[in-house]
N, C-alpha and C. Protein backbone atom coordinates (compact mmCIF):
# COMPACT_ATOMS: atom_id res chain seq x y z
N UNK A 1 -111.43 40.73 27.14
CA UNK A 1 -110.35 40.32 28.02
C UNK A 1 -110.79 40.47 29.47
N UNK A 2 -110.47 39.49 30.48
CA UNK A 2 -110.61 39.70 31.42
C UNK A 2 -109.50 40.71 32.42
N UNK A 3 -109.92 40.63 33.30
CA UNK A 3 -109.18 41.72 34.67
C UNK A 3 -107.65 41.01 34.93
N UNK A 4 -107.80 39.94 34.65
CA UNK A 4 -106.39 39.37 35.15
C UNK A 4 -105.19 39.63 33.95
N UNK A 5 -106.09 38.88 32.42
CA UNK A 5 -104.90 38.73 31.73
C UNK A 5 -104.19 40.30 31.27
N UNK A 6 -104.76 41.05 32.37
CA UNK A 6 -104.41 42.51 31.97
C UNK A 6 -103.13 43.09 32.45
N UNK A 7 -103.47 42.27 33.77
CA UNK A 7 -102.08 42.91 34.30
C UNK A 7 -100.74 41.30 34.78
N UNK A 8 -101.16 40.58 33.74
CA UNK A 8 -100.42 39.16 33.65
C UNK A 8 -98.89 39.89 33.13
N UNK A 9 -97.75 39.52 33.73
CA UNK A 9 -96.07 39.89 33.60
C UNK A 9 -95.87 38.82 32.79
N UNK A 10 -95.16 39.43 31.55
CA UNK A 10 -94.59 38.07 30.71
C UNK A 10 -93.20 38.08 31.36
N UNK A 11 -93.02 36.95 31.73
CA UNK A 11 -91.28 36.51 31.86
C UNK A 11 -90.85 36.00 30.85
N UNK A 12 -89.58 36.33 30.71
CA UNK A 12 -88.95 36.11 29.59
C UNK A 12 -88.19 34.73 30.09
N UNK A 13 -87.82 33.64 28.51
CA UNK A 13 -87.81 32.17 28.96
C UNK A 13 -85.92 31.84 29.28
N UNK A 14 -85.81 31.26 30.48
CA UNK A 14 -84.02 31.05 30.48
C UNK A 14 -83.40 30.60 29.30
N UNK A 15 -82.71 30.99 29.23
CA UNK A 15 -81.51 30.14 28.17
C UNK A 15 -80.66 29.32 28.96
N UNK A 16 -80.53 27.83 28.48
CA UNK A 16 -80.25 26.86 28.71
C UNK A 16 -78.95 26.58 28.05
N UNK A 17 -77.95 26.80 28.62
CA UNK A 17 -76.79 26.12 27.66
C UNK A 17 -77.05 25.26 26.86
N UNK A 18 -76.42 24.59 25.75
CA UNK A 18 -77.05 23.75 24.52
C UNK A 18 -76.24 21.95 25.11
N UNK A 19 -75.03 22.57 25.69
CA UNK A 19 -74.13 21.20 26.32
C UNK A 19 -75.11 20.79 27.25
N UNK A 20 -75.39 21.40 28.41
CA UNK A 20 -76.39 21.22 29.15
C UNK A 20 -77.81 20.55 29.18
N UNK A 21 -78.22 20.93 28.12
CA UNK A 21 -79.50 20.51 27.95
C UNK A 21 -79.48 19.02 27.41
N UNK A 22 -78.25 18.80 26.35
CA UNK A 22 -78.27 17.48 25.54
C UNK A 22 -77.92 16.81 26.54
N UNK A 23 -76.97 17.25 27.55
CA UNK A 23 -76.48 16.08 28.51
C UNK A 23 -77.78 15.60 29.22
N UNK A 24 -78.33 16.88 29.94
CA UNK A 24 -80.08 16.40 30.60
C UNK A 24 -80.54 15.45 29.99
N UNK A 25 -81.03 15.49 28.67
CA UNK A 25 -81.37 14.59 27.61
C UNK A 25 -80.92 13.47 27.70
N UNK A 26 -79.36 13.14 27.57
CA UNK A 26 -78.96 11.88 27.55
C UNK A 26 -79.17 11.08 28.66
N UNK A 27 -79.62 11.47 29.82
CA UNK A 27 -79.29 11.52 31.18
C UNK A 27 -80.99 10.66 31.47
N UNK A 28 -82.08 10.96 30.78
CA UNK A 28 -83.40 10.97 30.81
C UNK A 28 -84.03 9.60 29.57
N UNK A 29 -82.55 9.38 28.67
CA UNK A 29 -83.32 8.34 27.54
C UNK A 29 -82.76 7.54 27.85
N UNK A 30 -81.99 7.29 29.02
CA UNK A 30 -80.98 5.87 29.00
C UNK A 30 -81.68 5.29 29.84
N UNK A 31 -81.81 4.31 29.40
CA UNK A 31 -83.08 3.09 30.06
C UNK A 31 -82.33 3.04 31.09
N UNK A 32 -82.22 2.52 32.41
CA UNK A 32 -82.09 2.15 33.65
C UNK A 32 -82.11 0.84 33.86
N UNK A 33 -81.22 -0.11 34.52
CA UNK A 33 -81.08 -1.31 34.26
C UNK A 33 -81.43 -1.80 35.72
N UNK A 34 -82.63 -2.04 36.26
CA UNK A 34 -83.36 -2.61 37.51
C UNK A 34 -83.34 -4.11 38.00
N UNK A 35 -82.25 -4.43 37.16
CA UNK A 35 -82.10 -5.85 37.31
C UNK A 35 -80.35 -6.38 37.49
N UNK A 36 -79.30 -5.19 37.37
CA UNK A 36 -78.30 -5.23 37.15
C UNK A 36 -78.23 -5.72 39.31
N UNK A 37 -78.92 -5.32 39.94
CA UNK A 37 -78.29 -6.00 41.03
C UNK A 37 -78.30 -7.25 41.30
N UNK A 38 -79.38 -7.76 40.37
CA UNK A 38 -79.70 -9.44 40.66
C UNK A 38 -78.68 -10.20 40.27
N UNK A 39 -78.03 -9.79 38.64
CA UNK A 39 -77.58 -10.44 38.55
C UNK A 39 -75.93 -10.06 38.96
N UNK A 40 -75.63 -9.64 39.70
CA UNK A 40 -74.40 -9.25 40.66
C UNK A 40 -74.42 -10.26 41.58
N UNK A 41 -75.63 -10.99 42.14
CA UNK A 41 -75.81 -11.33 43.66
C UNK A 41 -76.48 -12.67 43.13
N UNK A 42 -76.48 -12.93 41.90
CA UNK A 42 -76.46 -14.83 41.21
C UNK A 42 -75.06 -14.73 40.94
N UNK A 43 -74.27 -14.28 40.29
CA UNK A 43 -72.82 -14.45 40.21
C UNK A 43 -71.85 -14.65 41.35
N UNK A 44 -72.24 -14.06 42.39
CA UNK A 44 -72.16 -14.14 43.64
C UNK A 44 -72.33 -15.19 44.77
N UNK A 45 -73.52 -15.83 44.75
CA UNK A 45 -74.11 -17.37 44.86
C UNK A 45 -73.51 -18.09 44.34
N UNK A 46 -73.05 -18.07 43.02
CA UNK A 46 -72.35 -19.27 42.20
C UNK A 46 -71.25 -19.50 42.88
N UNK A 47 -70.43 -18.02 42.97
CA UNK A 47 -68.95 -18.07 43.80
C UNK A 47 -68.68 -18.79 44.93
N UNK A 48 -69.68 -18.66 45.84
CA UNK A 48 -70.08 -19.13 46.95
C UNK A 48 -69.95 -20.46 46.99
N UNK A 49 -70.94 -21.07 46.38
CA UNK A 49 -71.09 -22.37 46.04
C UNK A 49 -70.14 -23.04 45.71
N UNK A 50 -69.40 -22.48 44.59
CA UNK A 50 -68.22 -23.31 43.97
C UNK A 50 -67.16 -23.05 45.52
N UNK A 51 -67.05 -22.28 46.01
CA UNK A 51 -66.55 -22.51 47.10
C UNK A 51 -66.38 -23.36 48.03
N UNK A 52 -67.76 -23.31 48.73
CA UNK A 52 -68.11 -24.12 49.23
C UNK A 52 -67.67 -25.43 49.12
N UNK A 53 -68.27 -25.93 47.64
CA UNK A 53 -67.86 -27.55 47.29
C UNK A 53 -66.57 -27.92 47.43
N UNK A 54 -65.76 -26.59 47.34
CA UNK A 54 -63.98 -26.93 47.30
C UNK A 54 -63.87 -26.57 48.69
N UNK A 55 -64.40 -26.38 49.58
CA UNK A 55 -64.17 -26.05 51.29
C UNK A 55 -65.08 -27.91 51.14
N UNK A 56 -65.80 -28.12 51.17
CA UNK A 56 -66.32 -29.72 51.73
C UNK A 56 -65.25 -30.51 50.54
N UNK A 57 -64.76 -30.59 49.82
CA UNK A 57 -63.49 -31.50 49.05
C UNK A 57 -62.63 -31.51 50.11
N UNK A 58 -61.93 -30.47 50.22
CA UNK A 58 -60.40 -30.13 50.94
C UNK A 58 -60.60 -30.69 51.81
N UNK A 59 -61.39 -30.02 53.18
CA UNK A 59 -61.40 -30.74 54.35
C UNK A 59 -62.41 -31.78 55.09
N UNK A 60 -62.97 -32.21 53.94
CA UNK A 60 -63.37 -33.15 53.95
C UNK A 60 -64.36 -33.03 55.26
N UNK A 61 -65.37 -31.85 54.95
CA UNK A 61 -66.19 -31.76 56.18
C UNK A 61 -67.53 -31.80 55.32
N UNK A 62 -68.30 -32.81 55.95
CA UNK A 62 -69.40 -33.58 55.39
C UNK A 62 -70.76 -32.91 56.67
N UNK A 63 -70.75 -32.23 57.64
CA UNK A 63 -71.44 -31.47 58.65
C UNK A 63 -72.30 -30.68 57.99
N UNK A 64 -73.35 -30.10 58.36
CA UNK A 64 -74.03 -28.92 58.18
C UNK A 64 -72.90 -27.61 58.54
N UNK A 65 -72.72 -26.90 57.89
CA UNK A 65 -71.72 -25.27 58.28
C UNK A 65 -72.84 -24.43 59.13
N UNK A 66 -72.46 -24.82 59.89
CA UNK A 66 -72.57 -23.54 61.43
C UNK A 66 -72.13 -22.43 61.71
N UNK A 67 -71.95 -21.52 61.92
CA UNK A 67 -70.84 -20.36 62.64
C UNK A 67 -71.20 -20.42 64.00
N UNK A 68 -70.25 -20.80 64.31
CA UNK A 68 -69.87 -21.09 66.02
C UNK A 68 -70.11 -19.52 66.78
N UNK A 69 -69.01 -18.83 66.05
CA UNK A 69 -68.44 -17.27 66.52
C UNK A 69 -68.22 -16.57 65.60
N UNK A 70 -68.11 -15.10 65.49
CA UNK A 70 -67.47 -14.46 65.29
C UNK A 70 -66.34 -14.06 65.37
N UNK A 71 -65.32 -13.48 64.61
CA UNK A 71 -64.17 -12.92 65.00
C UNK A 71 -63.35 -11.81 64.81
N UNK A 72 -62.74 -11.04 64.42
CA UNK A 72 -62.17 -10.17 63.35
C UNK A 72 -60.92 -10.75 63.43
N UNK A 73 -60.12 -9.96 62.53
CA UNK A 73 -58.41 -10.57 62.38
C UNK A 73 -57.60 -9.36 62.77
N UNK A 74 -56.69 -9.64 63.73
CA UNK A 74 -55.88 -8.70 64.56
C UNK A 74 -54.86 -8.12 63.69
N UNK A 75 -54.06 -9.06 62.74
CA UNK A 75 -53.56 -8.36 62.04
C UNK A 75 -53.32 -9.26 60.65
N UNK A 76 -52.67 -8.43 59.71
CA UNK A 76 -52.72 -9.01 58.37
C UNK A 76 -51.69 -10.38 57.95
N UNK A 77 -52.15 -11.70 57.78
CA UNK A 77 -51.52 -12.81 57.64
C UNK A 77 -51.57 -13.19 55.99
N UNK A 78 -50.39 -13.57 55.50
CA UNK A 78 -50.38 -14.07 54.29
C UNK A 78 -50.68 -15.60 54.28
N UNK A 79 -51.59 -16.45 53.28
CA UNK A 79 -51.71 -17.71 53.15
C UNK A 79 -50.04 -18.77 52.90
N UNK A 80 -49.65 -19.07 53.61
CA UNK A 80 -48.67 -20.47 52.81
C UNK A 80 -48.98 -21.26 52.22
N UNK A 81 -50.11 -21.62 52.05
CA UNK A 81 -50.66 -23.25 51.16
C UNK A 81 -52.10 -22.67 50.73
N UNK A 82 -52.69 -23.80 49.99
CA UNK A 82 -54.24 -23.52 49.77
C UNK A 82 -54.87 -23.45 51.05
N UNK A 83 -54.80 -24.26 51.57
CA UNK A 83 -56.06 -24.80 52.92
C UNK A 83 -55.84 -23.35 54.11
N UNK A 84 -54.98 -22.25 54.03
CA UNK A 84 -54.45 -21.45 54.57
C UNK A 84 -55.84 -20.29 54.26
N UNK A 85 -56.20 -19.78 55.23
CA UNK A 85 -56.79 -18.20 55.03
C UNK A 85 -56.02 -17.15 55.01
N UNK A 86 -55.84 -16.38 53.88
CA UNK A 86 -55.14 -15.02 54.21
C UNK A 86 -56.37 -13.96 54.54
N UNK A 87 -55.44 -13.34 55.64
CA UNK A 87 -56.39 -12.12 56.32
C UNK A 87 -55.69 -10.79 56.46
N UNK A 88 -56.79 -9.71 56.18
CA UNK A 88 -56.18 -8.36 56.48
C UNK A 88 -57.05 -8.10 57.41
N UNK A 89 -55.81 -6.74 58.28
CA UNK A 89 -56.31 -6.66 59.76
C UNK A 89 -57.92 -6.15 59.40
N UNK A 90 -58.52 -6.29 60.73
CA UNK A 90 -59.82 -5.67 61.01
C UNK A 90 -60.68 -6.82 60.19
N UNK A 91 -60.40 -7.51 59.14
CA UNK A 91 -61.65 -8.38 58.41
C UNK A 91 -62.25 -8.89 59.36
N UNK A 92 -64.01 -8.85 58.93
CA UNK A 92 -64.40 -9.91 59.84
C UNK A 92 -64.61 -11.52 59.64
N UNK A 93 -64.91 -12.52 60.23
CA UNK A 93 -64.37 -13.62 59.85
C UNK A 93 -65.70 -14.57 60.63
N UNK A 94 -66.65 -15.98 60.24
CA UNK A 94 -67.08 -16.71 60.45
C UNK A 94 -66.12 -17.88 61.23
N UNK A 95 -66.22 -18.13 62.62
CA UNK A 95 -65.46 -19.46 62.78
C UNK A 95 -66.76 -20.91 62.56
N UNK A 96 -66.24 -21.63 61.58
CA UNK A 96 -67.14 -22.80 61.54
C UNK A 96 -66.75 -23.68 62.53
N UNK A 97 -65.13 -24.20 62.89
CA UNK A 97 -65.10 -25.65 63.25
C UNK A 97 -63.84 -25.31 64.02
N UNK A 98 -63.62 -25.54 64.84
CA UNK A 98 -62.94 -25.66 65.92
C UNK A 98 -61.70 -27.06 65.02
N UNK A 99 -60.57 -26.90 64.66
CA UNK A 99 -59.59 -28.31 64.87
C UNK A 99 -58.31 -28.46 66.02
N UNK A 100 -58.11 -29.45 66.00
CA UNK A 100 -57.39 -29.78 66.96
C UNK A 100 -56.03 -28.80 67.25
N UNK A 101 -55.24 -28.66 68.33
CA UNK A 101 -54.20 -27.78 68.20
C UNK A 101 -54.84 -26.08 68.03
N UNK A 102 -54.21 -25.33 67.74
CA UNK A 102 -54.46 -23.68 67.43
C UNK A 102 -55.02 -23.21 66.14
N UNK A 103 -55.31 -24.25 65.65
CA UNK A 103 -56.26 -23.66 64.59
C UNK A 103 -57.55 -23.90 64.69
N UNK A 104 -58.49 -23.14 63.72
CA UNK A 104 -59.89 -22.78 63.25
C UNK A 104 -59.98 -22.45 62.48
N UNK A 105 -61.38 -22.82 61.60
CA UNK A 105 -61.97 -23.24 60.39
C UNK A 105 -62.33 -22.11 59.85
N UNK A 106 -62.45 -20.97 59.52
CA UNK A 106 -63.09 -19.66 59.23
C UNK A 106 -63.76 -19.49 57.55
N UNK A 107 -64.68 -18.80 57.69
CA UNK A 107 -65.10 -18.08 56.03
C UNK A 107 -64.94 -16.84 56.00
N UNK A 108 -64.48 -15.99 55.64
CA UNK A 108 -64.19 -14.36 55.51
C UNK A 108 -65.59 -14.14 54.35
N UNK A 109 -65.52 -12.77 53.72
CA UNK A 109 -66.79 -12.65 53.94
C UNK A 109 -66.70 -12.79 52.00
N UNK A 110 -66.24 -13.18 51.40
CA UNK A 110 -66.05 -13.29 50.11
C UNK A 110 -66.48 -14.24 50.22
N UNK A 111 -67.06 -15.41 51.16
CA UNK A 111 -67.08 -16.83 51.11
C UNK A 111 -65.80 -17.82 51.26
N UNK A 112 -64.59 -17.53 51.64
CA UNK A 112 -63.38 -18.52 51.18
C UNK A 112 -63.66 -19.11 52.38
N UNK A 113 -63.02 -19.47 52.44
CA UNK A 113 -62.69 -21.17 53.79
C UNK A 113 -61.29 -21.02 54.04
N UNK A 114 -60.92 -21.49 55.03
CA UNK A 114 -59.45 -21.98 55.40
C UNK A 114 -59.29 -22.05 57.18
N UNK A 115 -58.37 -22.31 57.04
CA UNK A 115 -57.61 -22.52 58.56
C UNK A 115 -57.46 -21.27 58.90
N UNK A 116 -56.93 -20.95 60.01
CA UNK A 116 -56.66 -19.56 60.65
C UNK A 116 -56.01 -19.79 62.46
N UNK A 117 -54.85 -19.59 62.20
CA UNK A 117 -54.06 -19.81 64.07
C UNK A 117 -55.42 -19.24 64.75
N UNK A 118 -55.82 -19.47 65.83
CA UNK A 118 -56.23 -18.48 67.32
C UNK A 118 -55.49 -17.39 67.18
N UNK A 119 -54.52 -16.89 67.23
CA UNK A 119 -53.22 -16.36 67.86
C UNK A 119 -53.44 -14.78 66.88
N UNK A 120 -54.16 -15.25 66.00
CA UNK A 120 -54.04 -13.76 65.32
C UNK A 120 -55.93 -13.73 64.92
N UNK A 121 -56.91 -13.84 65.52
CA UNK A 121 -57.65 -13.70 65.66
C UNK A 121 -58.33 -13.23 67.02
N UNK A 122 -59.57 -11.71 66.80
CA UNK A 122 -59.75 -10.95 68.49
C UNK A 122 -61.21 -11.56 68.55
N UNK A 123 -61.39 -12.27 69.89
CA UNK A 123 -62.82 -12.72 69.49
C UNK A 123 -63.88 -11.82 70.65
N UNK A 124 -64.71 -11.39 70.39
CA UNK A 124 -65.51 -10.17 71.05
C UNK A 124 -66.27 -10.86 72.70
């Protein structure tokens, strides 16, 4: 024997709760799904899209989509019709298109489309 393993301290080994340990376990064999964000953010695109096509139907805007400005929404407006944006305060908001009179064209950030008064929009 050598000089060391002479004066080597055995420690004695923890005890591990038994709930504990299986949970660790379960915690360590469950595959990990590294792809679950992609397909969050293709489902997402689709939404968009189908959007979109029903924002160029409705108002019949055949343009490239621009964002002019920014905006947020001052306070919370309920939609009356389809072509209507409903907004809660603070959202922030894309203006695409300027129309005639007090309205503007906006996308909120879900992708929707609609009209939106000036009057309840803060523009920075």
């Amino acid at each position: 024997r050598g000089k060391d393993d002479k004066y080597k301290i055995r420690m004695p080994k923890l005890r591990v709760a038994k709930e504990y340990k299986d949970k660790r376990k379960s915690i360590d064999d469950v595959e990990r799904n590294i792809f679950k964000f992609k397909k969050s953010s293709e489902e997402k695109s689709k939404k968009m899209d189908k959007e979109e096509k029903f924002f160029r139907e409705t108002f019949m805007y055949h343009q490239e989509i621009r964002v002019l400005a920014r905006a947020s929404a001052a306070r919370s407006v309920r939609s009356r019709r389809r072509a209507d944006l409903p907004l809660t305060a603070g959202e922030q908001l894309d203006v695409i298109d300027a129309v005639q009179g007090h309205a503007v064209i906006c996308r909120n950030a879900q992708g929707r489309y609609g009209y939106v008064l000036v009057e309840h929009l803060n523009f920075r």
